[in-house]
Protein backbone atom coordinates (compact mmCIF):
# COMPACT_ATOMS: atom_id res chain seq x y z
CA UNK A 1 88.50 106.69 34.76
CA UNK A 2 86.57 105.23 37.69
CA UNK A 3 87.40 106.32 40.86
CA UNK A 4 89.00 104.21 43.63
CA UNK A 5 86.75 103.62 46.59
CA UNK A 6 87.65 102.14 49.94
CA UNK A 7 85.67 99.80 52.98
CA UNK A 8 87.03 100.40 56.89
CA UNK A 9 86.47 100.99 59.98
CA UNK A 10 86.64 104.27 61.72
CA UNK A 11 89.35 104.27 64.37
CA UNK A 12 89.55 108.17 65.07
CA UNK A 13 87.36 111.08 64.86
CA UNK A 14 88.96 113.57 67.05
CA UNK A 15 89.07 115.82 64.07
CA UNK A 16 86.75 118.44 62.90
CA UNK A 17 85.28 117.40 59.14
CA UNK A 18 87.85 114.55 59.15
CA UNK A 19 88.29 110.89 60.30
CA UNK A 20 91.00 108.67 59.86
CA UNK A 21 89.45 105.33 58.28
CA UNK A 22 91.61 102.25 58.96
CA UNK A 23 90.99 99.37 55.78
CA UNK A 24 92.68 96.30 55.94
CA UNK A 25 93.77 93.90 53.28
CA UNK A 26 93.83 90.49 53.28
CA UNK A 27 96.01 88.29 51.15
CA UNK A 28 98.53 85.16 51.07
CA UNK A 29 101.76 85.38 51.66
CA UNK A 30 103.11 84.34 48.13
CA UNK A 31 105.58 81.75 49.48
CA UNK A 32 103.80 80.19 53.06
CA UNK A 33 100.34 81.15 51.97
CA UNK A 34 99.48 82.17 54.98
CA UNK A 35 96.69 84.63 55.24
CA UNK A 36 98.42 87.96 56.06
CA UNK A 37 96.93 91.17 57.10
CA UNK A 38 98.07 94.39 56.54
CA UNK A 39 96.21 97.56 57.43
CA UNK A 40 96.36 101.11 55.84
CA UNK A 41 94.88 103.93 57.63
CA UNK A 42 93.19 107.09 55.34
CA UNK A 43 92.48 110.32 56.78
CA UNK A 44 88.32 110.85 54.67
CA UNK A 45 86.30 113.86 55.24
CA UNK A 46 83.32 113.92 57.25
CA UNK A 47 81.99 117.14 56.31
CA UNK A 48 78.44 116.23 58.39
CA UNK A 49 80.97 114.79 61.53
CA UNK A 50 78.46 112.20 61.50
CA UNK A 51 81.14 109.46 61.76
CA UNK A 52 81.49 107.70 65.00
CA UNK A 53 84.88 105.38 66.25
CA UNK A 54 83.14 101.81 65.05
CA UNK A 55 81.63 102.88 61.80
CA UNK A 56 81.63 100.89 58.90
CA UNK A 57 81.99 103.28 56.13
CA UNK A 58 83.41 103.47 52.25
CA UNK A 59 85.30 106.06 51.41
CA UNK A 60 85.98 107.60 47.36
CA UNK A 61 88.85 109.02 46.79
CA UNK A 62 88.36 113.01 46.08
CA UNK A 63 90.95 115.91 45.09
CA UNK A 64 93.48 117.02 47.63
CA UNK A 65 91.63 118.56 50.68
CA UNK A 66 94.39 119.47 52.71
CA UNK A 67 98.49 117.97 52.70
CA UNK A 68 97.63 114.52 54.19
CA UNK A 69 93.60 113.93 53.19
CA UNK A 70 92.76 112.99 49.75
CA UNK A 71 89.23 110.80 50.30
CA UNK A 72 85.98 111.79 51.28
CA UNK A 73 83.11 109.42 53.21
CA UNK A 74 80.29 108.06 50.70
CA UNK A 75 77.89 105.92 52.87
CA UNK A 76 78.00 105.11 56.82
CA UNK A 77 77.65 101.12 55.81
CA UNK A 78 76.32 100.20 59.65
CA UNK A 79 77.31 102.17 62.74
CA UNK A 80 78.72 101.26 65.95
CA UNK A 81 76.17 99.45 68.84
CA UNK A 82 79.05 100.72 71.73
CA UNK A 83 75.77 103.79 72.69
């Protein structure tokens, strides 16, 4: 079974080991076919907390670490330029 992997944006990293990785998915609405955005935000773990607010990253998703975080960070993908 391959595992399910993930491509967002970091919008939090408040945490310690953790960030909270918002991905959004784009698709038509089946009637207006409109494009139509809908955003999911995962809580990954950092264990380096080398994850800035900006960061392109893609996430796996891992065994339960804690009650709410079930992925873990692969790759940093390109990092923030707000420095």
């Amino acid at each position: 079974m391959a595992t399910k992997e993930r491509v967002g944006t970091v919008v939090s990293d408040k945490m310690d080991k953790t960030v909270v990785v918002a991905v959004e998915n784009r698709f038509p609405h089946p009637i207006y076919k409109k494009t139509v955005s809908r955003t999911k935000r995962y809580k990954a773990h950092d264990e380096a907390n080398a994850c800035k607010v900006g960061d392109r990253v893609r996430i796996t998703e891992t065994r339960p670490l804690s009650r709410t975080k079930r992925w873990s960070v692969a790759e940093v993908l390109n990092t923030s330029s707000a420095s």
